[in-house]
N, C-alpha and C. Protein backbone atom coordinates (compact mmCIF):
# COMPACT_ATOMS: atom_id res chain seq x y z
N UNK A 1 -21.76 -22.68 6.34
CA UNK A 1 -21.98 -21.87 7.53
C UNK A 1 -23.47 -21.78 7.82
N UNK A 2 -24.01 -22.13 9.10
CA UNK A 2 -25.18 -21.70 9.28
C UNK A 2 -25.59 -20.90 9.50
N UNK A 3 -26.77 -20.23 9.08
CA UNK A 3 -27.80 -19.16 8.74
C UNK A 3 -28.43 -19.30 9.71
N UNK A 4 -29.49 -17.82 10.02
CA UNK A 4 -30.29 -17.34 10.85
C UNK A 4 -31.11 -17.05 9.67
N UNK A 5 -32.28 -17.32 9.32
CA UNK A 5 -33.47 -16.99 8.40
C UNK A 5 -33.63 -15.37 8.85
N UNK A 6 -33.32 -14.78 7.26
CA UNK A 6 -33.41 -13.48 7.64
C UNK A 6 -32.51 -12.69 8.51
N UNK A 7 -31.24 -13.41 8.90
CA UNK A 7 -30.56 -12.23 9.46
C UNK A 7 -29.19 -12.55 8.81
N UNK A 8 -27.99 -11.91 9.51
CA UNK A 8 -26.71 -12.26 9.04
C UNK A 8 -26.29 -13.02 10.22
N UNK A 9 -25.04 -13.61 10.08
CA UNK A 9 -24.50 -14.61 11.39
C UNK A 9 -24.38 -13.08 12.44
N UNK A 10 -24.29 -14.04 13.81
CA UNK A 10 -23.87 -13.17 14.77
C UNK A 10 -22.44 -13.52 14.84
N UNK A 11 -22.17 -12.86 15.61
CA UNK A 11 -20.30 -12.73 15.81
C UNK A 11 -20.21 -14.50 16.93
N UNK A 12 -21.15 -14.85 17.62
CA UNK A 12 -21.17 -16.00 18.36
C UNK A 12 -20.93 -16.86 17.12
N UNK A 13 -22.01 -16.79 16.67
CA UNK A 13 -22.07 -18.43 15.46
C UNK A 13 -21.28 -18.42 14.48
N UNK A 14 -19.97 -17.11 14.26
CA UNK A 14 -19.37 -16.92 13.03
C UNK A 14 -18.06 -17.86 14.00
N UNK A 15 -17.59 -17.16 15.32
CA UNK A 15 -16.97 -17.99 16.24
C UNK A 15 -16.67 -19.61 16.56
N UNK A 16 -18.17 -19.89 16.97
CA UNK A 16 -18.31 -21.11 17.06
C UNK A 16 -18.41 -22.00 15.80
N UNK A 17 -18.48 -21.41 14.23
CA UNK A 17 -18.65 -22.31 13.41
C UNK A 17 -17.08 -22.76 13.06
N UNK A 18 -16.01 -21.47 13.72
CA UNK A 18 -14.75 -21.50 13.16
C UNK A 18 -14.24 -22.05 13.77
N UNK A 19 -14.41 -22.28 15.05
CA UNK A 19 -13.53 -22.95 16.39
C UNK A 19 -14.29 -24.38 16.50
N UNK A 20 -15.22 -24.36 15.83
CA UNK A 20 -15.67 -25.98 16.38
C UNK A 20 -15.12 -27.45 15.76
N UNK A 21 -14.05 -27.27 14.67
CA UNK A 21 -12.90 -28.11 14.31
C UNK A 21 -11.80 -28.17 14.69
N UNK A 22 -11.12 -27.45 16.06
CA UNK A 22 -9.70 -27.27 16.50
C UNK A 22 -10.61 -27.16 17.58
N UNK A 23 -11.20 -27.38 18.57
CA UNK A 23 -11.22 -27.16 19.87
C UNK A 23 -12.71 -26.41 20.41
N UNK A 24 -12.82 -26.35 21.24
CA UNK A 24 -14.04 -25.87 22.20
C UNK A 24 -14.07 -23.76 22.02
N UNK A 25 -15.38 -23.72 21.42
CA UNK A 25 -15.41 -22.00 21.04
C UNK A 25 -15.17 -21.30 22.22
N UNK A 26 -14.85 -20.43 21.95
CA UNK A 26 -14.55 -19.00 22.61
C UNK A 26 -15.79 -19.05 23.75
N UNK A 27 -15.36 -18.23 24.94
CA UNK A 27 -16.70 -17.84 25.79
C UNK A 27 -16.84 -16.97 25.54
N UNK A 28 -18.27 -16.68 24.99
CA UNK A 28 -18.58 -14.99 24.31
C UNK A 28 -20.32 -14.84 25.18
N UNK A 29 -20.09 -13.88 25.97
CA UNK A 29 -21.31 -12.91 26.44
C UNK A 29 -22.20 -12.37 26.28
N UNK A 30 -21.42 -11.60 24.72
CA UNK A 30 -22.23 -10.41 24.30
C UNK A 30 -21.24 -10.32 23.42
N UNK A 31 -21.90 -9.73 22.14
CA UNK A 31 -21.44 -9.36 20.48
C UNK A 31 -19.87 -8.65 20.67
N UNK A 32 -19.35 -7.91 21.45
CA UNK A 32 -18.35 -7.24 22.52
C UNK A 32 -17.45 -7.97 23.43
N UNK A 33 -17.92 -8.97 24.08
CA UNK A 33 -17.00 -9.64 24.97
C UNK A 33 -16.62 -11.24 24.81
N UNK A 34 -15.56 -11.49 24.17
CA UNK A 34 -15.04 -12.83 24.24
C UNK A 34 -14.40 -13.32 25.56
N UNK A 35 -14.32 -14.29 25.21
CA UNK A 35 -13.12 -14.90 26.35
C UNK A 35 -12.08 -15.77 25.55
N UNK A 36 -10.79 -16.13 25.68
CA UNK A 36 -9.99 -16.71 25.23
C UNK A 36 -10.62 -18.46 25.22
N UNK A 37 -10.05 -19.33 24.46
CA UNK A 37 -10.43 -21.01 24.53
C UNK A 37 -9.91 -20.76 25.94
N UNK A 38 -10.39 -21.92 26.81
CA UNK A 38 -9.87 -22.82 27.88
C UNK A 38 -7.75 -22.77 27.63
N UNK A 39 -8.08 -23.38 26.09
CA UNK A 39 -6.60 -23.97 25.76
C UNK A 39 -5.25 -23.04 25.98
N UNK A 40 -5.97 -21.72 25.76
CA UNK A 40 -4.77 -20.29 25.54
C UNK A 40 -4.82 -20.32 26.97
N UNK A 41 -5.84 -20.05 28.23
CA UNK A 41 -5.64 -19.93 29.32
C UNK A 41 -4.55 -20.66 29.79
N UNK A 42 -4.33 -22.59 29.59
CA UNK A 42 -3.31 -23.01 30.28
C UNK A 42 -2.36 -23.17 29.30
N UNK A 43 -2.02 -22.58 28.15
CA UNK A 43 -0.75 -22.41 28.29
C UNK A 43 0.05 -21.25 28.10
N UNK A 44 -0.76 -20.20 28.40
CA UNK A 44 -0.25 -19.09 29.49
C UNK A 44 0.35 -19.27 30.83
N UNK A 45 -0.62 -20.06 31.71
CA UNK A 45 0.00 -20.73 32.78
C UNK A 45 1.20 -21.64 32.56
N UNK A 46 1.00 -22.19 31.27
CA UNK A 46 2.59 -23.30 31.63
C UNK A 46 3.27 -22.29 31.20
N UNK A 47 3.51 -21.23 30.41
CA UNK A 47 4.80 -20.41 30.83
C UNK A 47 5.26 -19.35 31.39
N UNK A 48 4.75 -19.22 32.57
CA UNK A 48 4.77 -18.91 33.87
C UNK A 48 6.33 -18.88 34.53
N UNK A 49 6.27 -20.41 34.74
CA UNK A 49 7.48 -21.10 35.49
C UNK A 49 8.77 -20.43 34.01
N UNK A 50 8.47 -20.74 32.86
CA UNK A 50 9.34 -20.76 32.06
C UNK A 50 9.70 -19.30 31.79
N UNK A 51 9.17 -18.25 32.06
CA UNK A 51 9.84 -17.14 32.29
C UNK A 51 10.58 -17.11 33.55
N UNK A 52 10.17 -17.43 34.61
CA UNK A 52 10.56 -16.75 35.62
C UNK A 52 11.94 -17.47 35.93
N UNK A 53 11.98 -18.76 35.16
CA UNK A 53 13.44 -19.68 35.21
C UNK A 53 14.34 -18.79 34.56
N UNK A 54 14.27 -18.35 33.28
CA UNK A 54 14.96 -18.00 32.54
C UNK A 54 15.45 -16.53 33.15
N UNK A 55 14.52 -15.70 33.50
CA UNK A 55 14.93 -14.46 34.73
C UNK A 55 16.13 -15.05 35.49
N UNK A 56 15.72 -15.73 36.90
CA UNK A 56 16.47 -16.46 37.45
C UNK A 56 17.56 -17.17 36.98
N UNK A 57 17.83 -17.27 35.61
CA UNK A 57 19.16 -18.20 35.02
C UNK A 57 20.27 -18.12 35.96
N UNK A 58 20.68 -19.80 36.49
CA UNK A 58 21.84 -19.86 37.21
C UNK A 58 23.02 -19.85 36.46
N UNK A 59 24.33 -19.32 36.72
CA UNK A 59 25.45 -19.29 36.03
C UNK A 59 26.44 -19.65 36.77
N UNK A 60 27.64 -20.46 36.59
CA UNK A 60 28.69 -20.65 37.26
C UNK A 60 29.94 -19.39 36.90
N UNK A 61 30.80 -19.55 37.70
CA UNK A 61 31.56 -18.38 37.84
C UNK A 61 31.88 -18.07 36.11
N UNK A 62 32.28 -18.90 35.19
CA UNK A 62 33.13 -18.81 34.12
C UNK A 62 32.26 -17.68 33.14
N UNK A 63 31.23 -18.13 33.64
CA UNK A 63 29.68 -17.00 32.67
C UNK A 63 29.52 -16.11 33.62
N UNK A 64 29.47 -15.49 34.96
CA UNK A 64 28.49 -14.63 35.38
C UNK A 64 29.10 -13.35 35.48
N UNK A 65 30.36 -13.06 34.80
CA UNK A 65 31.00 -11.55 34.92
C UNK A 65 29.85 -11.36 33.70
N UNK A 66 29.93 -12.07 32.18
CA UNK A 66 29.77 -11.82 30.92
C UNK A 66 28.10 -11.86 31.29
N UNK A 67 27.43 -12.44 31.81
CA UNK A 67 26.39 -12.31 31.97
C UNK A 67 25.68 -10.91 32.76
N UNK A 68 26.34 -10.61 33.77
CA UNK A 68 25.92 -9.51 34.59
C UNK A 68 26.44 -8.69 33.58
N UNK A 69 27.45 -8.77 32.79
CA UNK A 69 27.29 -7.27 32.04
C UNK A 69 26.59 -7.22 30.41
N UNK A 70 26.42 -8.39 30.45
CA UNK A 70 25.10 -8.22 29.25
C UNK A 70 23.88 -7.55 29.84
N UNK A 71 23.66 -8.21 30.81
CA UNK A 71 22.38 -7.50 31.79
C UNK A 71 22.57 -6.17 31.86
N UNK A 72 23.55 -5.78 32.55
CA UNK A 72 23.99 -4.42 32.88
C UNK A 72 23.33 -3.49 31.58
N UNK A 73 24.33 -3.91 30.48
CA UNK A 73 23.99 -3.49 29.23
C UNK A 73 22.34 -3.32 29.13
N UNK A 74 21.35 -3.96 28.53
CA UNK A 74 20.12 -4.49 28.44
C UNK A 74 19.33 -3.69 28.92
N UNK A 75 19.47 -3.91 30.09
CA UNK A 75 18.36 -3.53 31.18
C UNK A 75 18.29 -2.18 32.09
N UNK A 76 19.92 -2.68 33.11
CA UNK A 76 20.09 -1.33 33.94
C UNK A 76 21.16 -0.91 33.28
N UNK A 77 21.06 0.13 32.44
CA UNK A 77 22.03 1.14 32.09
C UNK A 77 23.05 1.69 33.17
N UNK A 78 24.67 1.91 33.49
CA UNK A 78 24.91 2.62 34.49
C UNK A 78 25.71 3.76 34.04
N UNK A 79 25.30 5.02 34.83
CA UNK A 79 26.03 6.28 34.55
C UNK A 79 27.36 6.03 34.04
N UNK A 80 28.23 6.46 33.79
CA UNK A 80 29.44 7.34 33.52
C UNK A 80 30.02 7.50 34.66
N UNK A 81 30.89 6.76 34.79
CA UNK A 81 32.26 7.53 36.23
C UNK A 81 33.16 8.35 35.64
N UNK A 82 32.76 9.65 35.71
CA UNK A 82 33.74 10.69 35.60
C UNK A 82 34.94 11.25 36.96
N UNK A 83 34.04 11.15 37.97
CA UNK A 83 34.76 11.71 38.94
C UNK A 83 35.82 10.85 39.31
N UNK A 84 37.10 11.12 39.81
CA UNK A 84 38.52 10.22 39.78
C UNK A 84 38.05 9.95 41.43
N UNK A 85 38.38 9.13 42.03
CA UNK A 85 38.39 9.07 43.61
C UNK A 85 39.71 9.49 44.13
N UNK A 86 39.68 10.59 45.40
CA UNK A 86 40.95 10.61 45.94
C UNK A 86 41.54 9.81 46.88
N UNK A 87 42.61 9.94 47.50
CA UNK A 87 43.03 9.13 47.98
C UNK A 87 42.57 8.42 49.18
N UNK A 88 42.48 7.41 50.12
CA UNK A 88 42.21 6.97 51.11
C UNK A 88 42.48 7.73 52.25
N UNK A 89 42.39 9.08 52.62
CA UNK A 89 43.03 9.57 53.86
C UNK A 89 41.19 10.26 55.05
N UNK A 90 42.00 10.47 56.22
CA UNK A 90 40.54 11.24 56.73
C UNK A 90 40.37 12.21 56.50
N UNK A 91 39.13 12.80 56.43
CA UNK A 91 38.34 13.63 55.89
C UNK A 91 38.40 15.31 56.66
N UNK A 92 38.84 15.98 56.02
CA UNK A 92 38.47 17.01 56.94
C UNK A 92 38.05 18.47 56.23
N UNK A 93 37.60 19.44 57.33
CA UNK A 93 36.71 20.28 56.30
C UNK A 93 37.73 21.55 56.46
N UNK A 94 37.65 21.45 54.78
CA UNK A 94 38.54 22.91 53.94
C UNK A 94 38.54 24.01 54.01
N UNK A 95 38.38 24.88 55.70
CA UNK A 95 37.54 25.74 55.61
C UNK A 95 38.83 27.30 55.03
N UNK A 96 40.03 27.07 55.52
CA UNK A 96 40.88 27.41 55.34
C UNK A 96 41.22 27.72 53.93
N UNK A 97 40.82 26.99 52.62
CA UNK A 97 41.31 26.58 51.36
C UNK A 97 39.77 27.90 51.19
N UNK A 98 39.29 28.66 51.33
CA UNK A 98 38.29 29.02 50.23
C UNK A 98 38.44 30.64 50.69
N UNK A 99 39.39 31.40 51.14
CA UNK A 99 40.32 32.73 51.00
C UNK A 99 40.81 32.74 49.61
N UNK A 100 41.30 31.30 49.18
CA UNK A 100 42.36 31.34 47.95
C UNK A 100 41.22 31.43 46.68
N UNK A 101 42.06 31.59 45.70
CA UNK A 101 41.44 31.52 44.41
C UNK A 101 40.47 30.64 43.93
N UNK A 102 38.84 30.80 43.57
CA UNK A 102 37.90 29.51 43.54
C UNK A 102 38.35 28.52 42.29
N UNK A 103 38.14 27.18 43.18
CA UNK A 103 38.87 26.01 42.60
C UNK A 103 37.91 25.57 41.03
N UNK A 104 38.64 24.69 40.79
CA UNK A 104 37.58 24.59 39.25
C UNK A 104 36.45 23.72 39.49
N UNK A 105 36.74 22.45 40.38
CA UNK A 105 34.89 21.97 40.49
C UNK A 105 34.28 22.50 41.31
N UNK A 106 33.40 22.22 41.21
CA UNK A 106 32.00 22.75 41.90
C UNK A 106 31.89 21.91 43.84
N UNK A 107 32.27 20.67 43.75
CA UNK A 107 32.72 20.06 44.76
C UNK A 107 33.41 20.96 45.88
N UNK A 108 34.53 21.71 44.85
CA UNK A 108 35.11 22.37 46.26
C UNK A 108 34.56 23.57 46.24
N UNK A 109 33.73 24.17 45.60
CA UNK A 109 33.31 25.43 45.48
C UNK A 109 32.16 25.54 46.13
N UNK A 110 31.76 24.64 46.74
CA UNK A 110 30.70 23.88 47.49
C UNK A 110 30.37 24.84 48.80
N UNK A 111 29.23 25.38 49.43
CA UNK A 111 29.53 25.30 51.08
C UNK A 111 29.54 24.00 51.93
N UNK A 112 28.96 23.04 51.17
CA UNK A 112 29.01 21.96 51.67
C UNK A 112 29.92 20.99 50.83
N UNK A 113 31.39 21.33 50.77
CA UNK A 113 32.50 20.62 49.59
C UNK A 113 32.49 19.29 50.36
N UNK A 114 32.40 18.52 49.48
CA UNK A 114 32.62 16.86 48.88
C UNK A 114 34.36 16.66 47.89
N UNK A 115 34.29 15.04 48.73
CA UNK A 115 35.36 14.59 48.22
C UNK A 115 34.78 13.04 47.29
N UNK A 116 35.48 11.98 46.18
CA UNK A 116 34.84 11.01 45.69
C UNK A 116 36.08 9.73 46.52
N UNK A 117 34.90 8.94 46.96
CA UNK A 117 35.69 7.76 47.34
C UNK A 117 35.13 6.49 46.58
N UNK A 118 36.08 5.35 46.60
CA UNK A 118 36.08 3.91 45.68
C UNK A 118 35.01 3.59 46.72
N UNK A 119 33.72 3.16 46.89
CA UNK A 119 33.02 2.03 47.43
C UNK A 119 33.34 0.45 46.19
N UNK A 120 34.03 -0.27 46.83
CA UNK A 120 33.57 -1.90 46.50
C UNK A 120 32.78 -2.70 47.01
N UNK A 121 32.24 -3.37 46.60
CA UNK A 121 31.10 -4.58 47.06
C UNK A 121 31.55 -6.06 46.43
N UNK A 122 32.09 -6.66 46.61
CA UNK A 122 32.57 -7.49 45.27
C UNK A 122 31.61 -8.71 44.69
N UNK A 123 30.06 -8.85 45.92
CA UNK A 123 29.09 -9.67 45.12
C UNK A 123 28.04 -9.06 44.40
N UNK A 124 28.42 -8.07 44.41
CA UNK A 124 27.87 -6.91 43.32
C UNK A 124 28.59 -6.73 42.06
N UNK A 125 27.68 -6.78 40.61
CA UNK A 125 27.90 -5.75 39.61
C UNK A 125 27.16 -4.82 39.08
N UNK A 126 28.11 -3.75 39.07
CA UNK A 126 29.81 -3.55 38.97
C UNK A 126 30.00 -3.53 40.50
N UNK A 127 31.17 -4.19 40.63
CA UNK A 127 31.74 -4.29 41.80
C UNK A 127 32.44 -3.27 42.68
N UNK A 128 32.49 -2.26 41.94
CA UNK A 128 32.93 -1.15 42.27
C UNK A 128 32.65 0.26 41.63
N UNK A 129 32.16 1.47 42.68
CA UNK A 129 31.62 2.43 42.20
C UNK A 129 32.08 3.89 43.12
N UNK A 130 32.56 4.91 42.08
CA UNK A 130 32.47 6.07 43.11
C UNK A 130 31.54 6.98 44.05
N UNK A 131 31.48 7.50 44.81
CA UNK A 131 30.60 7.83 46.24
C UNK A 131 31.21 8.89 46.51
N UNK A 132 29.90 9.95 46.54
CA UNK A 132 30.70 11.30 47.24
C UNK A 132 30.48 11.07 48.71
N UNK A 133 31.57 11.49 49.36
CA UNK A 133 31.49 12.05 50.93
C UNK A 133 31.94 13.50 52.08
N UNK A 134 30.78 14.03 52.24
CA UNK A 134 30.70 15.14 52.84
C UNK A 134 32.15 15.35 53.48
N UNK A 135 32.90 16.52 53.13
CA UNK A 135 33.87 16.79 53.86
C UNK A 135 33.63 17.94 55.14
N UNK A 136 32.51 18.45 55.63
CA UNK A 136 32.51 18.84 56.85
C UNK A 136 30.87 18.53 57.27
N UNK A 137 30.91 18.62 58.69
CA UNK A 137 29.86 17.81 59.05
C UNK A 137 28.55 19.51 59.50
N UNK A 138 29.25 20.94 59.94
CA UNK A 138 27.95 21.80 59.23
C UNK A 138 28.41 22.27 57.97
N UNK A 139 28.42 23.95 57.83
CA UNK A 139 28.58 24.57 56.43
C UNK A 139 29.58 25.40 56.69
N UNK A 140 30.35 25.96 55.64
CA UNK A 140 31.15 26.86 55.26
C UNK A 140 30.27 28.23 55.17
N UNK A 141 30.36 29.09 55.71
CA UNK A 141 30.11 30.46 56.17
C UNK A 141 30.69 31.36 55.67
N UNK A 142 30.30 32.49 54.88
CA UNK A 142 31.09 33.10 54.63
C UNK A 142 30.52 34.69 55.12
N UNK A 143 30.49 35.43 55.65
CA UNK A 143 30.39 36.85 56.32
C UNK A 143 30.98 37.63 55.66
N UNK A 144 30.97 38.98 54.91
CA UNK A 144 31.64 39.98 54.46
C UNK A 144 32.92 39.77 53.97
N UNK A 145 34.05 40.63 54.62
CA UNK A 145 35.08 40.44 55.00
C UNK A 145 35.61 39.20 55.87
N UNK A 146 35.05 38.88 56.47
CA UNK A 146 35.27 37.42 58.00
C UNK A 146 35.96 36.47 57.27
N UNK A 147 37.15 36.17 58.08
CA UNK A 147 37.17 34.53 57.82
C UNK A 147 36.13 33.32 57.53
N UNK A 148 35.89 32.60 56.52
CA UNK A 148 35.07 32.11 56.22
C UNK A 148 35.35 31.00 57.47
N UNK A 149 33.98 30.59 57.99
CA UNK A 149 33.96 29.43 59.54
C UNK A 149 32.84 28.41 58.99
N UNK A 150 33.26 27.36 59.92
CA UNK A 150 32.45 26.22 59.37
C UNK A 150 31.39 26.55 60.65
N UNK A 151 29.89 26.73 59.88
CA UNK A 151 28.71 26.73 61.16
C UNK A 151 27.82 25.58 61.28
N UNK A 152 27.59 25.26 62.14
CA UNK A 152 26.76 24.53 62.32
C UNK A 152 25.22 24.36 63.14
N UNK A 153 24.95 25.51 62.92
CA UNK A 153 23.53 25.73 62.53
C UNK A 153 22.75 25.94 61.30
N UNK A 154 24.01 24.96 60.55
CA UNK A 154 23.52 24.27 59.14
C UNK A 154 24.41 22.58 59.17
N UNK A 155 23.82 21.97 58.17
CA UNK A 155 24.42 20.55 58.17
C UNK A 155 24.48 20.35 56.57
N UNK A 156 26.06 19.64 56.68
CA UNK A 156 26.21 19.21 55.14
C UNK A 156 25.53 17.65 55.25
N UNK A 157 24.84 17.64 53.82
CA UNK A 157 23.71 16.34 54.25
C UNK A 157 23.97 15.90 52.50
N UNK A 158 24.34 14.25 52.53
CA UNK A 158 24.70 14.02 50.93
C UNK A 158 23.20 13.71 50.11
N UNK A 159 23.49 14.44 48.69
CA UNK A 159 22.70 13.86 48.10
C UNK A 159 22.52 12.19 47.44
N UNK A 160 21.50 11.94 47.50
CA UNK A 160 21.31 10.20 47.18
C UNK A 160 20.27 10.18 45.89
N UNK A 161 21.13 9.18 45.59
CA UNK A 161 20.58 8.63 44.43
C UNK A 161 20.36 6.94 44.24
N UNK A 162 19.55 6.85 43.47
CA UNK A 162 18.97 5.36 43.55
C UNK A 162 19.68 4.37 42.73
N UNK A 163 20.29 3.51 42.55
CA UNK A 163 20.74 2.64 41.41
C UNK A 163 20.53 1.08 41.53
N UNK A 164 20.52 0.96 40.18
CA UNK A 164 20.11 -0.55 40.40
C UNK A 164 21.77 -1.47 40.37
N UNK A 165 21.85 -2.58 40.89
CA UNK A 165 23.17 -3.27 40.90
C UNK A 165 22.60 -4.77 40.51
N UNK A 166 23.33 -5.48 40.54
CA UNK A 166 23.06 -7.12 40.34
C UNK A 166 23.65 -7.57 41.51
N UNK A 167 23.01 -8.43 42.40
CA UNK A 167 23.79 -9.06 43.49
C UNK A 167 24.04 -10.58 43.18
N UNK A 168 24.71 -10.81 43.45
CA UNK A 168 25.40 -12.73 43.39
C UNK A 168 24.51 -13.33 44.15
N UNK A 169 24.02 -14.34 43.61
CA UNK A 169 23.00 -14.94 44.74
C UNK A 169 23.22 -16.41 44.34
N UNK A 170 23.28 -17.65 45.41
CA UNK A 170 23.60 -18.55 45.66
C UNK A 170 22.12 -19.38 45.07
N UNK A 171 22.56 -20.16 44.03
CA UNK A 171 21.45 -20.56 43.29
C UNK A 171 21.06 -22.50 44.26
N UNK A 172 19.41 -23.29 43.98
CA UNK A 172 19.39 -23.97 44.62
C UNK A 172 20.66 -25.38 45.12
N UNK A 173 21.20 -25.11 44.15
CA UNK A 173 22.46 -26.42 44.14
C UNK A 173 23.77 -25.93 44.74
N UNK A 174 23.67 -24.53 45.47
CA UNK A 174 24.94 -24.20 46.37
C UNK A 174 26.16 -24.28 45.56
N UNK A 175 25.94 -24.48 44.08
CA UNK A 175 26.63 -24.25 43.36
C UNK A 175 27.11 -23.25 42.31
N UNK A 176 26.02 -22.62 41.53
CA UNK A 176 25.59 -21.79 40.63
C UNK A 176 25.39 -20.59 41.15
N UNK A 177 25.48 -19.62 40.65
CA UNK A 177 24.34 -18.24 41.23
C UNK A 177 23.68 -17.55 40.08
N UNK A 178 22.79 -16.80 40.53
CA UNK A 178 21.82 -16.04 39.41
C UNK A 178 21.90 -14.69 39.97
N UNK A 179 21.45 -13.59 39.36
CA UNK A 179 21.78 -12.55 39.76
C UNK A 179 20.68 -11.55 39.71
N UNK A 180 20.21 -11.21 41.12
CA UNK A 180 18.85 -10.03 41.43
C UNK A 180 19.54 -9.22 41.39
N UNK A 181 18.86 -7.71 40.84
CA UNK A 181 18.83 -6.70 40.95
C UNK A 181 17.92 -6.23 42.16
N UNK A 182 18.98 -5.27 42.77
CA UNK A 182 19.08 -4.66 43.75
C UNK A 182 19.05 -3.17 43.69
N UNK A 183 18.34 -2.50 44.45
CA UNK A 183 18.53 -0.88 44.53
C UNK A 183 19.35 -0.63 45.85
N UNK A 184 20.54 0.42 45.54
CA UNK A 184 21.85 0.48 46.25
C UNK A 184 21.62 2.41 46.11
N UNK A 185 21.66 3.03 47.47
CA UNK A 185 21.76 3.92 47.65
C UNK A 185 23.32 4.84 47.65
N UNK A 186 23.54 5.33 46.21
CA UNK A 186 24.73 6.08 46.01
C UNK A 186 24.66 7.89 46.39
N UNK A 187 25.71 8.27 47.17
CA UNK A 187 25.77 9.88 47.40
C UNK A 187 26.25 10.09 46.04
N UNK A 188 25.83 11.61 45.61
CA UNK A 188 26.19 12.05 44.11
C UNK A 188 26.44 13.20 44.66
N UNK A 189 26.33 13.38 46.04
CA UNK A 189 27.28 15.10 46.07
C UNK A 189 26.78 15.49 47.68
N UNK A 190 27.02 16.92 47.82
CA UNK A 190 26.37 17.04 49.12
C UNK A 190 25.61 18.57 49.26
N UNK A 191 24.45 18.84 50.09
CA UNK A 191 24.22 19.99 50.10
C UNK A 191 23.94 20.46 51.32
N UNK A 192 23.53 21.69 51.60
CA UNK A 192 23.37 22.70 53.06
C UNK A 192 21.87 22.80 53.10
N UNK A 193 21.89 22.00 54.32
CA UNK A 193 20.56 22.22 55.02
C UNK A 193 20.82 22.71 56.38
N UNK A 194 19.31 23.64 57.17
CA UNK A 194 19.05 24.00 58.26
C UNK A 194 19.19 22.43 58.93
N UNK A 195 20.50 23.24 60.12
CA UNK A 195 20.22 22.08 61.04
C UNK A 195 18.67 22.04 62.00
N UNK A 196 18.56 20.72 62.63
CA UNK A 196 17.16 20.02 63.25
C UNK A 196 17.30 21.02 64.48
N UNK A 197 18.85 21.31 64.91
CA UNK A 197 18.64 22.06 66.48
C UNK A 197 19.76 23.11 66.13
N UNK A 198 19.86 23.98 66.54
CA UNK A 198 20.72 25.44 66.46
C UNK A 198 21.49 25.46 67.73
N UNK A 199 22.50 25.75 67.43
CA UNK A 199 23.87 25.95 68.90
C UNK A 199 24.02 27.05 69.03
């Protein structure tokens, strides 16, 4: 190793004495600042492409349920479907039902009561997810003694929540697909806000 008469190596010449049998030394500034070889720079760059392929992995149908739910697994965790969905019918608001004895969820105990419906998507996973939807369009009122009335100089307005999904996406050979994640706006319930204009 070469010497400096009278001093100890610097951190440059301890560098360059080590790197100058495998390749071109470090770019160093100051005792403090290196730079990587040339060599680490490009092949950082060559795997670049090789992540972002492997992200992108195309799958044909026989793999991409098992794949989207490894992902699922992995990455985007998804809640718990507890709530059952009711049936397919139209919606209307309960104003009548809350004289009687208070119900056990909170949904109907609601001034702004919610019902859960099936949303499907089917180039989405999971392909299917429950969704609350506002069952009256102001609020449930309740006055003293009064018949409880639906007013609407309030508005039932759903709460949203953010989730991530996997969408099917048609990979370059119109054959394959790979699967982006997507943020999909789910209602998780509903609440009472001042309406924008008063009647």
């Amino acid at each position: 190793m070469k010497q400096v008469s009278g001093h100890r190596p610097t951190r440059q010449l301890l560098l360059r004495d080590t790197l100058s049998s495998s390749g071109p030394p470090a770019v160093c500034g100051s005792d403090s600042d290196c730079l990587p070889p040339p060599q680490i720079l490009i092949v950082g760059l060559c795997l670049v492409p090789v992540w972002a392929c492997k992200m992108n992995r195309c799958y044909d149908d026989s793999e991409l349920v098992e794949a989207a739910q490894k992902k699922l697994r992995s990455h985007y965790p998804q809640p718990l479907e507890l709530a059952t969905p009711q049936p397919d019918s139209e919606a209307s608001c309960p104003v009548a039902l809350f004289p009687q004895q208070a119900p056990e969820h909170i949904r109907d105990r609601s001034l702004s009561p919610w019902r859960y419906v099936l949303v499907t998507k089917k180039d989405h996973f999971p392909s299917s997810y429950v969704e609350a939807q506002c069952l009256c369009s102001g609020c449930i009122l309740i006055q003293g003694n009064r018949p409880p009335v639906e007013s609407h100089n309030y508005n039932s307005y759903p709460v949203i929540q953010s989730r991530v999904f996997l969408k099917k996406e048609l990979c370059g050979d119109k054959k394959t697909y790979y699967l982006k994640p997507v943020a999909v706006k789910v209602a998780v319930g509903c609440t009472c806000t001042r309406a924008n204009s008063y009647t």
